[in-house]
Protein backbone atom coordinates (compact mmCIF):
# COMPACT_ATOMS: atom_id res chain seq x y z
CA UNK A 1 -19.81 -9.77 9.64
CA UNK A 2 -16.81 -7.07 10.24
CA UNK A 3 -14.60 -9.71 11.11
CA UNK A 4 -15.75 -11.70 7.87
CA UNK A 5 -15.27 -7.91 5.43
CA UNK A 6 -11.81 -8.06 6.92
CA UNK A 7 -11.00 -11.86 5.95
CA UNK A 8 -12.47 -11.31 2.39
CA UNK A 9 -10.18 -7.62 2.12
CA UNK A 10 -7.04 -9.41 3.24
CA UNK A 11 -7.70 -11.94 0.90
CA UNK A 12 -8.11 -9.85 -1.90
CA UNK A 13 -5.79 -6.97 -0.84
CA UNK A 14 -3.20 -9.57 -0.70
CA UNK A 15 -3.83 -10.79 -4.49
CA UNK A 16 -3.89 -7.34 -5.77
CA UNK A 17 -0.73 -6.15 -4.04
CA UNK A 18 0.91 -8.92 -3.58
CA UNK A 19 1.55 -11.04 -0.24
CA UNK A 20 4.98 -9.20 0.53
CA UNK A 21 3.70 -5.51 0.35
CA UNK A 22 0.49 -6.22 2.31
CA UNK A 23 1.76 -8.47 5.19
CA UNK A 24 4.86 -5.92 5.85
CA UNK A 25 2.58 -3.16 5.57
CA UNK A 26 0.67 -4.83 8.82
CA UNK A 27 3.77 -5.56 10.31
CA UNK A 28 4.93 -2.06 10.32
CA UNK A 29 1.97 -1.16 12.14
CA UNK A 30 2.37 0.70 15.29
CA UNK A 31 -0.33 1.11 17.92
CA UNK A 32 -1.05 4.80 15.28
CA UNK A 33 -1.06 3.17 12.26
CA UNK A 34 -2.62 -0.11 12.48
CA UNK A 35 -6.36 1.05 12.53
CA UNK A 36 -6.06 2.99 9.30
CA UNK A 37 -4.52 -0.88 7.96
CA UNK A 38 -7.78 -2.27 9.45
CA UNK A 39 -9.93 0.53 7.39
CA UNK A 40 -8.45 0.27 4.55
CA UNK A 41 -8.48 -3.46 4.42
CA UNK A 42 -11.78 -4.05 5.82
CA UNK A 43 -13.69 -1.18 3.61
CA UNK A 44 -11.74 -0.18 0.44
CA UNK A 45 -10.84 -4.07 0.07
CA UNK A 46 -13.56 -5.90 1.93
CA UNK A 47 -16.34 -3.62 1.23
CA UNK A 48 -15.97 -2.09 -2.12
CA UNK A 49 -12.91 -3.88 -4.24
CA UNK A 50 -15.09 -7.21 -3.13
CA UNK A 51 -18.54 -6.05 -4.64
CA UNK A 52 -19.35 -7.66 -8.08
CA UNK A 53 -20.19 -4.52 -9.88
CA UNK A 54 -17.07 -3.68 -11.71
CA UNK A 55 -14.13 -5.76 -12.19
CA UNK A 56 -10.55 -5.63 -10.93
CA UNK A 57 -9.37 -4.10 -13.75
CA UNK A 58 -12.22 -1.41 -14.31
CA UNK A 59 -11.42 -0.69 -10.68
CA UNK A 60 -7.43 -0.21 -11.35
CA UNK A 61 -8.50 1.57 -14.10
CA UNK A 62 -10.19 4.11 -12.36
CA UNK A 63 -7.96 3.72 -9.34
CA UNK A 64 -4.66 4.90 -11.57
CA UNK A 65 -7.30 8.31 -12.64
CA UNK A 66 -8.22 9.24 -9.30
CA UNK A 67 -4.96 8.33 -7.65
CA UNK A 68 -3.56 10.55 -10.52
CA UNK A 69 -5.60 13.11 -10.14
CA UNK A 70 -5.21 13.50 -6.59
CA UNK A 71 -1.21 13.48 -6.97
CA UNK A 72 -0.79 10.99 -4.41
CA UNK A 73 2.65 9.01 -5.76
CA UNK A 74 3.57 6.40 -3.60
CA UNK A 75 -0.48 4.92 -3.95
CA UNK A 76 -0.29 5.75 -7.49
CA UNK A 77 3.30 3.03 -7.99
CA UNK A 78 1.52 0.78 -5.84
CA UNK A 79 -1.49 0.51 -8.18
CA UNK A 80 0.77 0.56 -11.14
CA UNK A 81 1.80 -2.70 -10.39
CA UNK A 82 -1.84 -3.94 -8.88
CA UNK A 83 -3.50 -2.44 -12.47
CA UNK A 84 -0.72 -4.52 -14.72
CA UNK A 85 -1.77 -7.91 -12.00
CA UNK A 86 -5.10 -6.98 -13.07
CA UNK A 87 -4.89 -7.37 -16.51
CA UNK A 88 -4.07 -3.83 -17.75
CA UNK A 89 -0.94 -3.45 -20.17
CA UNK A 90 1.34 -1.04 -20.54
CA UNK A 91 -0.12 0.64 -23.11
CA UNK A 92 -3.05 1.16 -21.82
CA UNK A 93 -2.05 2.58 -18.37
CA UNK A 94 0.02 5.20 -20.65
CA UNK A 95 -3.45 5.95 -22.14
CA UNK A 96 -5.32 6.35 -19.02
CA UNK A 97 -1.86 8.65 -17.87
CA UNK A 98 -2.40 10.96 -20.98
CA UNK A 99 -6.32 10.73 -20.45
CA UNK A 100 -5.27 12.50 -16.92
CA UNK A 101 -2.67 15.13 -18.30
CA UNK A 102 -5.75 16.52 -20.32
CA UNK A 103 -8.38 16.40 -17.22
CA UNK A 104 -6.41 16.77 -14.44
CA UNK A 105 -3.17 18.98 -16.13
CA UNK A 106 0.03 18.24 -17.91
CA UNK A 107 1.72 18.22 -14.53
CA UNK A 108 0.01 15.46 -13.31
CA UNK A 109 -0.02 13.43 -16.34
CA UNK A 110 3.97 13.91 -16.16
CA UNK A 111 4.40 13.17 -12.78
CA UNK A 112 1.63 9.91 -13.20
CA UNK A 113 4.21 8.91 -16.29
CA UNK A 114 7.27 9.06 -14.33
CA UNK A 115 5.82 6.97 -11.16
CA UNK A 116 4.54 4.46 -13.67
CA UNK A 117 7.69 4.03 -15.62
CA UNK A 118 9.71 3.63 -12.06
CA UNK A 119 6.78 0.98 -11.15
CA UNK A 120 7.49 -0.95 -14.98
CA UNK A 121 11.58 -0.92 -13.97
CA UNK A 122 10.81 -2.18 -10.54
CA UNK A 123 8.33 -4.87 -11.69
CA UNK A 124 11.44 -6.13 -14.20
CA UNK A 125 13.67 -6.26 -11.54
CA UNK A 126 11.43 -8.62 -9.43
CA UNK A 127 11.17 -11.00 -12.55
């Protein structure tokens, strides 16, 4: 079953955040590194991004709040780009952002807006 939660987290991992980030991501891996790849694919992707309960893009939704919140900026660009994949616009991730400045502090509302709008540049380059 673990090896089968880690098939089904690659697999959906990979369509999330893209092929390119995922696979060099594993092939960075040292010996330190590589079983905090396996956790997070097999359990944040296999277990819990797989379930049925809330969507992809309730889940980037709430993924771009909490990533926010907990001022954690290279995750948060990352899941800029997985939330707009998922169906979220541009618009509405600058909601959720100013939805966070009030909760969480202007701070981190600025700081969420600024990683977002180098995510948008960097997703126009790729095109």
């Amino acid at each position: 079953m673990m090896k089968d939660r880690f098939a089904q987290g690659l697999a959906l991992r990979k369509e999330v955040l893209g092929d390119d980030y995922v696979e060099r991501s594993l092939a960075e891996a040292d010996s330190f590194s590589l079983p905090m790849q396996q956790l997070s694919t097999e359990y944040c992707w296999g277990a819990i991004w797989s379930r049925p309960g809330l969507s992809r893009r309730d889940r980037s939704l709430l993924n771009l709040g909490i990533i926010s919140a907990l001022n954690r900026p290279q995750e948060l660009k990352l899941h800029v780009k997985a939330a707009v994949r998922n169906g979220l616009s541009c618009d509405e991730i600058s909601e959720a952002l100013l939805q966070v400045a009030i909760y969480c502090g202007i701070p981190a509302g600025m700081d969420s807006t600024r990683i977002a709008r180098v995510a948008f540049a960097e997703m126009n380059q790729d095109e």
